[in-house]
PDB file of N, CA and C in Angstrom:
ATOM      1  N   UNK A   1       9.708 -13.866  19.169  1.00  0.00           N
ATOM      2  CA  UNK A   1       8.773 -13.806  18.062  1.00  0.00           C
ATOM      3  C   UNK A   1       8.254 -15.221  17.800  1.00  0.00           C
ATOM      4  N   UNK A   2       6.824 -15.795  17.661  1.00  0.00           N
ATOM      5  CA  UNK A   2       6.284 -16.494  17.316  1.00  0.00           C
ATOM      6  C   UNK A   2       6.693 -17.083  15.902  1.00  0.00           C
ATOM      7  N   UNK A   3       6.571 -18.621  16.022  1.00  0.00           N
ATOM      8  CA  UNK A   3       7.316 -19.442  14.509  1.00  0.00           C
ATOM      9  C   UNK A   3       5.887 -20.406  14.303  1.00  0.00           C
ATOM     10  N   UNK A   4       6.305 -20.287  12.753  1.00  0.00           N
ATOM     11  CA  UNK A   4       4.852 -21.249  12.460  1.00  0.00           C
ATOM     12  C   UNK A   4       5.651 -22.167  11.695  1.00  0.00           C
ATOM     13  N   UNK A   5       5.152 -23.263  11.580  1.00  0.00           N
ATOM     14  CA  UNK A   5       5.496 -24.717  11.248  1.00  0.00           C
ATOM     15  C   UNK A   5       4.272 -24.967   9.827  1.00  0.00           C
ATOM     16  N   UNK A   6       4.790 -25.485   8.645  1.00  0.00           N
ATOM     17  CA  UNK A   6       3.790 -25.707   8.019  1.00  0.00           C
ATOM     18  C   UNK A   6       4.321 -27.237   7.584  1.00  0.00           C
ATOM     19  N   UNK A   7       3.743 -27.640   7.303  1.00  0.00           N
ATOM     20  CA  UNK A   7       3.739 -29.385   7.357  1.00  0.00           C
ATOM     21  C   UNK A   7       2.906 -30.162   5.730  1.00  0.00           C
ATOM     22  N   UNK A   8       3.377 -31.391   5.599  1.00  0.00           N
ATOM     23  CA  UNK A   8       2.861 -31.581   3.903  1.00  0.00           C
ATOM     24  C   UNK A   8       2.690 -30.508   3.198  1.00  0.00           C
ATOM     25  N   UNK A   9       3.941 -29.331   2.790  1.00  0.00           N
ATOM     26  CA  UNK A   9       3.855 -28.534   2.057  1.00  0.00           C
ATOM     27  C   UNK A   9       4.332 -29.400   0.509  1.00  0.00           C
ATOM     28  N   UNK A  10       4.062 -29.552  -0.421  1.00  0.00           N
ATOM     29  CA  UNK A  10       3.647 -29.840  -1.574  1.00  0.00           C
ATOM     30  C   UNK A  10       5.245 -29.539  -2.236  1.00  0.00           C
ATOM     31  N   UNK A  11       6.511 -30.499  -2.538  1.00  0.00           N
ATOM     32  CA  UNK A  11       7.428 -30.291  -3.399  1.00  0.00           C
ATOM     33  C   UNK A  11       7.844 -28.980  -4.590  1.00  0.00           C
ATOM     34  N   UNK A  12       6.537 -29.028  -5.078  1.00  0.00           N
ATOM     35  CA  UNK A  12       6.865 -28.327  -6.152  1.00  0.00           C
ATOM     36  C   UNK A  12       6.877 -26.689  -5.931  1.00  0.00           C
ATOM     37  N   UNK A  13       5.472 -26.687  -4.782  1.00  0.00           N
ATOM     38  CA  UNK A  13       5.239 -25.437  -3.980  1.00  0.00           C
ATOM     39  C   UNK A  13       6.536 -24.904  -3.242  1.00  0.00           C
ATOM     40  N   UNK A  14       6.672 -25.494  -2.685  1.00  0.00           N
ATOM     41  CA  UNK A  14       8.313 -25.175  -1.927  1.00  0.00           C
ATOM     42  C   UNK A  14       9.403 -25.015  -2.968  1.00  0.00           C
ATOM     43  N   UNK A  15       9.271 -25.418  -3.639  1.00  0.00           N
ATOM     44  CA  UNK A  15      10.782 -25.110  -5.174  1.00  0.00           C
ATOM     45  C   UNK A  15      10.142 -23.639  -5.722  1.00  0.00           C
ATOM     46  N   UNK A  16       8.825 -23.792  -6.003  1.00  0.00           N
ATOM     47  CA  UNK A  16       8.559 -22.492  -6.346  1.00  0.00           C
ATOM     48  C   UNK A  16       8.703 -20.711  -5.483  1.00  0.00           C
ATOM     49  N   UNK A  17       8.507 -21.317  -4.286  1.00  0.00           N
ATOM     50  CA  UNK A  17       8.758 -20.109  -3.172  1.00  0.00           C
ATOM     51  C   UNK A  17       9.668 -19.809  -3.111  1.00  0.00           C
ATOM     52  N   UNK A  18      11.062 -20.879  -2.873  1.00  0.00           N
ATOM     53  CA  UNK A  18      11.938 -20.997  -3.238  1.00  0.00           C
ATOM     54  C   UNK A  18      12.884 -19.847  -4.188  1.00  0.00           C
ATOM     55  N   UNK A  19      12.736 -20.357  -4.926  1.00  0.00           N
ATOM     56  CA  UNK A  19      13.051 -19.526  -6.359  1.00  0.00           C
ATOM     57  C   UNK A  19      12.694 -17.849  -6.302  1.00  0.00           C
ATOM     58  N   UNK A  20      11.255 -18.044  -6.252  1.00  0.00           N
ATOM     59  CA  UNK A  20      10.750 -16.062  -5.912  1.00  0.00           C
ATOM     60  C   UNK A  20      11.423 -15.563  -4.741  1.00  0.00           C
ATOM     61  N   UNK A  21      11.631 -16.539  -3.570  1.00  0.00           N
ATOM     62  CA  UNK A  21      13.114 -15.698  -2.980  1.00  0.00           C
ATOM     63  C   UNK A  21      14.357 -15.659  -3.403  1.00  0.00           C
ATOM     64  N   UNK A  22      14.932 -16.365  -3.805  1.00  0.00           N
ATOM     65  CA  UNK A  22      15.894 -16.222  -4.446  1.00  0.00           C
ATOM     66  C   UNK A  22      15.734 -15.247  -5.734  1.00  0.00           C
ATOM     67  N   UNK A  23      15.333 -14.434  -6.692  1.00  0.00           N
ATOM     68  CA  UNK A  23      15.052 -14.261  -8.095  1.00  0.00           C
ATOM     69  C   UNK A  23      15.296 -12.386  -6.636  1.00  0.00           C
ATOM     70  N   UNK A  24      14.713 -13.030  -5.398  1.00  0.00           N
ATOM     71  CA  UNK A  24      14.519 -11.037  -4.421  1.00  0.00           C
ATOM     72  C   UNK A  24      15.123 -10.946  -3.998  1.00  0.00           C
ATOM     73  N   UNK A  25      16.256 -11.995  -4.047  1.00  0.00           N
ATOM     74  CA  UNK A  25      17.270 -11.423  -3.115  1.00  0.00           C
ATOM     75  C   UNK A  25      17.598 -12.450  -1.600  1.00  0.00           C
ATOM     76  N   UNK A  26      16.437 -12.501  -1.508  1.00  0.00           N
ATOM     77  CA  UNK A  26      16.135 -12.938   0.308  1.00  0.00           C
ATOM     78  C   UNK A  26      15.686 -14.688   0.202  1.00  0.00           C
ATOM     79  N   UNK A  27      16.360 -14.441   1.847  1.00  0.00           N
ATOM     80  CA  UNK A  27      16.103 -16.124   2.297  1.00  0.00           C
ATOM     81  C   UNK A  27      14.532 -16.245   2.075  1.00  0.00           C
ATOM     82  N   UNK A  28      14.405 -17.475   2.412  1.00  0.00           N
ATOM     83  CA  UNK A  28      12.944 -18.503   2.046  1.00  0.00           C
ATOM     84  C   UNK A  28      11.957 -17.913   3.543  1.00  0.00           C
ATOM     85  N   UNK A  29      13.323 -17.601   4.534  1.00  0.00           N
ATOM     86  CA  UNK A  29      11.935 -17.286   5.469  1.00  0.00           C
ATOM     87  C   UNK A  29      12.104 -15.925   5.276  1.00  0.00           C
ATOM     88  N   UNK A  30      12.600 -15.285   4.749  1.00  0.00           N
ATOM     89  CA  UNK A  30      12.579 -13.672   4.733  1.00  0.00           C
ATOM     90  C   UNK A  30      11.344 -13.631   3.872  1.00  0.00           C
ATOM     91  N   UNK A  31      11.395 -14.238   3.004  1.00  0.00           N
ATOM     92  CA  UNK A  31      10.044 -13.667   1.567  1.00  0.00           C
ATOM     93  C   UNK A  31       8.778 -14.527   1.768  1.00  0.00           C
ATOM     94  N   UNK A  32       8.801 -15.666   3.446  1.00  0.00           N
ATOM     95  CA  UNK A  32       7.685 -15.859   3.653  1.00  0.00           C
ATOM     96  C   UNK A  32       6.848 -15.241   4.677  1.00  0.00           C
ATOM     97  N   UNK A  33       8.513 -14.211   5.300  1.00  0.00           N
ATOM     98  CA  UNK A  33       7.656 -13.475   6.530  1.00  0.00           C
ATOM     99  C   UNK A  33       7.271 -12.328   5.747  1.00  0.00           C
ATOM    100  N   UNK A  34       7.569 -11.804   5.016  1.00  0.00           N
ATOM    101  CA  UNK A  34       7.111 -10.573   4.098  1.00  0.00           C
ATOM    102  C   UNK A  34       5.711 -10.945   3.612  1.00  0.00           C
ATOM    103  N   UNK A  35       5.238 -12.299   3.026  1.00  0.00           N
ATOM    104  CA  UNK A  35       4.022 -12.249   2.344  1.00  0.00           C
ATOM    105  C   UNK A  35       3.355 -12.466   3.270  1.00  0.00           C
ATOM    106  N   UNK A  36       3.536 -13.123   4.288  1.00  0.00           N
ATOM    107  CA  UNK A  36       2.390 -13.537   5.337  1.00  0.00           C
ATOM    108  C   UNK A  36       2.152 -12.206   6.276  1.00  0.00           C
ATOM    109  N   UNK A  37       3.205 -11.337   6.017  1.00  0.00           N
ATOM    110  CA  UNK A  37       2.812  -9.982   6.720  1.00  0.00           C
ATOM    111  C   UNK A  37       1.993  -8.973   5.784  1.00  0.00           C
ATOM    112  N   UNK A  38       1.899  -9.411   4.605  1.00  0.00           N
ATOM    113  CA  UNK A  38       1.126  -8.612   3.474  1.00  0.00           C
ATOM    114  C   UNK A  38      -0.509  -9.447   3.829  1.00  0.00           C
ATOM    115  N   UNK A  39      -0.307 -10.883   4.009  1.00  0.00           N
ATOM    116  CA  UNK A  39      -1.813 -11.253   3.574  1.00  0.00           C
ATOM    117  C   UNK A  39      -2.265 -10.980   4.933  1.00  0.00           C
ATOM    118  N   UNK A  40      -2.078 -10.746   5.917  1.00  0.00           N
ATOM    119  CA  UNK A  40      -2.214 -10.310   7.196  1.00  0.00           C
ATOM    120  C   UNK A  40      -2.793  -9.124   7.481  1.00  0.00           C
ATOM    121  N   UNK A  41      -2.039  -8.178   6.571  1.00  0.00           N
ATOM    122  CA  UNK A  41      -2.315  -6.743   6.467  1.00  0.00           C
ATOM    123  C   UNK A  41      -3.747  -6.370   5.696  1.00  0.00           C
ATOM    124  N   UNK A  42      -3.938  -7.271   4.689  1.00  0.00           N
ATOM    125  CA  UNK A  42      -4.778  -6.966   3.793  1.00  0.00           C
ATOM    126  C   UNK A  42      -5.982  -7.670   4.191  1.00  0.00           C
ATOM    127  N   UNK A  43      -7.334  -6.657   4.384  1.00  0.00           N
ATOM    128  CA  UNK A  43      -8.546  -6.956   4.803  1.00  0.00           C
ATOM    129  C   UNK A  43      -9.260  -8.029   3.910  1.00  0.00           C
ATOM    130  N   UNK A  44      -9.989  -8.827   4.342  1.00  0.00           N
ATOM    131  CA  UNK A  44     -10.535  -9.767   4.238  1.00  0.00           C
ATOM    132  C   UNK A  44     -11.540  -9.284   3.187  1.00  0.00           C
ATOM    133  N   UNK A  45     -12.768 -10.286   2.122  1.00  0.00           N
ATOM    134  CA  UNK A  45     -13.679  -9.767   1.951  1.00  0.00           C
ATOM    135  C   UNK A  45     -14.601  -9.458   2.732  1.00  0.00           C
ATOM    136  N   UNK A  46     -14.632 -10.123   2.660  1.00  0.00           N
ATOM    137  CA  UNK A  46     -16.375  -9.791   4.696  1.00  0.00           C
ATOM    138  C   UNK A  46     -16.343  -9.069   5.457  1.00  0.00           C
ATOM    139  N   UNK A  47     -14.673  -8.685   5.930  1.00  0.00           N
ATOM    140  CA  UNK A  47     -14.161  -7.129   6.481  1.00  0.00           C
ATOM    141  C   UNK A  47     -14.432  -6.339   5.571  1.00  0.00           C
ATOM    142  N   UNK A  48     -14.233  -6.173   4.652  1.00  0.00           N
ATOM    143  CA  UNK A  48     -14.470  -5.247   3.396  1.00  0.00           C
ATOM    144  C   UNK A  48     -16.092  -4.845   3.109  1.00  0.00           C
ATOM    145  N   UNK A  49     -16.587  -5.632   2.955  1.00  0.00           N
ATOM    146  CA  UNK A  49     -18.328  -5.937   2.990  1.00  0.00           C
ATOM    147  C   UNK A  49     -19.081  -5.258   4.058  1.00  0.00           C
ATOM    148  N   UNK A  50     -18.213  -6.052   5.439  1.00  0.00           N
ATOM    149  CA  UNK A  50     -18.653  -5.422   6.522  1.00  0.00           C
ATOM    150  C   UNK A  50     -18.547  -4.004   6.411  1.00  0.00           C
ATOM    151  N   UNK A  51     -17.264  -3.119   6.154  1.00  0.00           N
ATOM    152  CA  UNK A  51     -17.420  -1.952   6.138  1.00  0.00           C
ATOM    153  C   UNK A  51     -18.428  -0.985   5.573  1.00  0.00           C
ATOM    154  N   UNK A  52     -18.548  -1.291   4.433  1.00  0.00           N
ATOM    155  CA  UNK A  52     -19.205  -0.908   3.516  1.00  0.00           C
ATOM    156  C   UNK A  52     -20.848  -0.816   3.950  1.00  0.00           C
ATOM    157  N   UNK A  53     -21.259  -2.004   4.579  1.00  0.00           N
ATOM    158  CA  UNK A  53     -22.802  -2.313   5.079  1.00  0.00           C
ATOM    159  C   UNK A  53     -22.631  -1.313   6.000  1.00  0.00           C
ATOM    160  N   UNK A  54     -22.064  -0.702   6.862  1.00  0.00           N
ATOM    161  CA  UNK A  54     -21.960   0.453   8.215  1.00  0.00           C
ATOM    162  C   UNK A  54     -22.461   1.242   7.822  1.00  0.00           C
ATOM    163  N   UNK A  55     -21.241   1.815   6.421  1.00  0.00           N
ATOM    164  CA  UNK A  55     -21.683   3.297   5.739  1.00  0.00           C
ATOM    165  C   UNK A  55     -23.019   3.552   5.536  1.00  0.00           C
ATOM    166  N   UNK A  56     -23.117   4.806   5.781  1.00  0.00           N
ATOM    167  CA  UNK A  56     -24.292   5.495   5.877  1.00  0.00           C
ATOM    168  C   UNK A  56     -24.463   6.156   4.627  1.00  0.00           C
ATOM    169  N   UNK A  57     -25.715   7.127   4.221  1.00  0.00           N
ATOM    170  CA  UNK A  57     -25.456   8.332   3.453  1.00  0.00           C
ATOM    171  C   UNK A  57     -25.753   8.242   1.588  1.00  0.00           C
ATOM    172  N   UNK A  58     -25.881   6.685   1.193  1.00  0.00           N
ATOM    173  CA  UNK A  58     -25.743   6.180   0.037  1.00  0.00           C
ATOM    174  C   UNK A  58     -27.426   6.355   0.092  1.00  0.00           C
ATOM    175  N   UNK A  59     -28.011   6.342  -1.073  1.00  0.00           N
ATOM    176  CA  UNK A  59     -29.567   5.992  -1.429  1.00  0.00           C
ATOM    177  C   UNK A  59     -29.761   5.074  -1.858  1.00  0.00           C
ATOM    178  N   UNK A  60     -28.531   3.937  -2.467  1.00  0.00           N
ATOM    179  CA  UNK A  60     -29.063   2.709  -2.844  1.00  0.00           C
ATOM    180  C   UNK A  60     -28.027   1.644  -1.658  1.00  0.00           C
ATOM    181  N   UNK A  61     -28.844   0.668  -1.294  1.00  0.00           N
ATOM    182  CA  UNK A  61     -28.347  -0.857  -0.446  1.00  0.00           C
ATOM    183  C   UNK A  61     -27.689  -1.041  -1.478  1.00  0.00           C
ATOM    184  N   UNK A  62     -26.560  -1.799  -0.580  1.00  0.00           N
ATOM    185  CA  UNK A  62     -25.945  -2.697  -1.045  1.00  0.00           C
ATOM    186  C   UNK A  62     -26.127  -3.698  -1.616  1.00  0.00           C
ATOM    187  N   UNK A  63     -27.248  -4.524  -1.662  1.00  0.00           N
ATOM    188  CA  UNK A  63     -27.825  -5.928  -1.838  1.00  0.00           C
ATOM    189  C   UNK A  63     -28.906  -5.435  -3.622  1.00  0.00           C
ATOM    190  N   UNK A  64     -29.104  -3.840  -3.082  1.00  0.00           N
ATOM    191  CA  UNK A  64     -29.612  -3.418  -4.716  1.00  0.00           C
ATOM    192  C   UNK A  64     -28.679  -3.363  -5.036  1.00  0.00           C
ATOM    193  N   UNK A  65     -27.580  -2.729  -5.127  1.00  0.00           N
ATOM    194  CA  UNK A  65     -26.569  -2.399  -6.086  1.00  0.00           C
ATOM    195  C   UNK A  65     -25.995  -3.429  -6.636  1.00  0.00           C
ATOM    196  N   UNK A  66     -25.898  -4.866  -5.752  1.00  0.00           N
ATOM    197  CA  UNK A  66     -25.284  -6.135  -6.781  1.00  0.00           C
ATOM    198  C   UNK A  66     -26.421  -6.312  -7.379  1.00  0.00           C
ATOM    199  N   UNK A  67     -27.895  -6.197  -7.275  1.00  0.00           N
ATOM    200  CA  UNK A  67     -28.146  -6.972  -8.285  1.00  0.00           C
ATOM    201  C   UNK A  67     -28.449  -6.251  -9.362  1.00  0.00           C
ATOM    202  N   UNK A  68     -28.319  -4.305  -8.955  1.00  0.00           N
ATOM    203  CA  UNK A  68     -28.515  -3.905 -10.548  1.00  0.00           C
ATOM    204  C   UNK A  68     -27.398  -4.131 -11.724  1.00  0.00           C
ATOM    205  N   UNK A  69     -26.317  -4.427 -10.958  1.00  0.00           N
ATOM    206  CA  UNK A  69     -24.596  -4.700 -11.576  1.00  0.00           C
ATOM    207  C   UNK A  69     -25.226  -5.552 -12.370  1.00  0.00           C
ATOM    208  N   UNK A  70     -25.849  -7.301 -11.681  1.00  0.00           N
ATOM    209  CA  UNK A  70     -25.600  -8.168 -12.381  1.00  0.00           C
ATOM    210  C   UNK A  70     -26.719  -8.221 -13.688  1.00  0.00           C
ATOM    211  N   UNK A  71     -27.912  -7.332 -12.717  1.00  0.00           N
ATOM    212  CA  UNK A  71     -29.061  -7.379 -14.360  1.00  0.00           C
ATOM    213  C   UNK A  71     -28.453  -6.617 -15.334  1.00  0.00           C
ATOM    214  N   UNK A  72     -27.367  -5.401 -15.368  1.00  0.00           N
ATOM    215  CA  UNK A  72     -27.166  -5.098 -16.296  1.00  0.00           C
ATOM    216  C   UNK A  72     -25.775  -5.693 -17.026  1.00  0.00           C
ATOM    217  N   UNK A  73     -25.333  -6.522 -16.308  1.00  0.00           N
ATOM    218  CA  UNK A  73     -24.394  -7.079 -16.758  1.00  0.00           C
ATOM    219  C   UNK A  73     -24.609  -8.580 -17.851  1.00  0.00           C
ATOM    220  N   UNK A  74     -25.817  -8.706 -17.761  1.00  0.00           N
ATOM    221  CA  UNK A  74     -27.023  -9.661 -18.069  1.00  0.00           C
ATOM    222  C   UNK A  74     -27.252  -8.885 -19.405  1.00  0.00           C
ATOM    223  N   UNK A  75     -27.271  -8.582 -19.406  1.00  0.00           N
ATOM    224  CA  UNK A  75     -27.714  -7.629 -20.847  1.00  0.00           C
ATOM    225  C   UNK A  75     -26.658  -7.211 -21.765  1.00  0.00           C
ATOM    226  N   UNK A  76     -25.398  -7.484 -21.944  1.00  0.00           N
ATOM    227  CA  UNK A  76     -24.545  -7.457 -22.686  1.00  0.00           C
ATOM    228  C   UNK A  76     -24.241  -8.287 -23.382  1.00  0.00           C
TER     229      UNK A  76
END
């Protein structure tokens, strides 16, 4: 299995990770391979965007729909 190295990680950052593994139970690399397998898992915005621009079947674009959001969000 592939190991990643992270380097000038920030004192306080590392005490804090730290701790949220410990508070779960699990070692420091257990609860960093867990989140990095969550942010991994979880689609990107632009993947997300991208999908959405594919879909078919809607009567309004995408590019209308933000800006009727924001004119009416403009108005509150």
């Amino acid at each position: 299995m592939p190991n990643v190295l992270i380097r000038d990680l920030p004192d306080d950052v590392h005490a804090r990770l730290q701790r949220r593994a410990e508070a779960e139970g699990q070692s420091l690399q257990q609860f960093l391979t867990r989140e990095l397998t969550r942010v991994a898992s979880t689609p990107s915005l632009g993947d997300v965007l991208a999908r959405i621009d594919e879909r078919s079947g809607g009567r309004v674009g995408l590019d209308s729909a933000v800006d009727d959001l924001a004119e009416e969000r403009g108005r509150r």
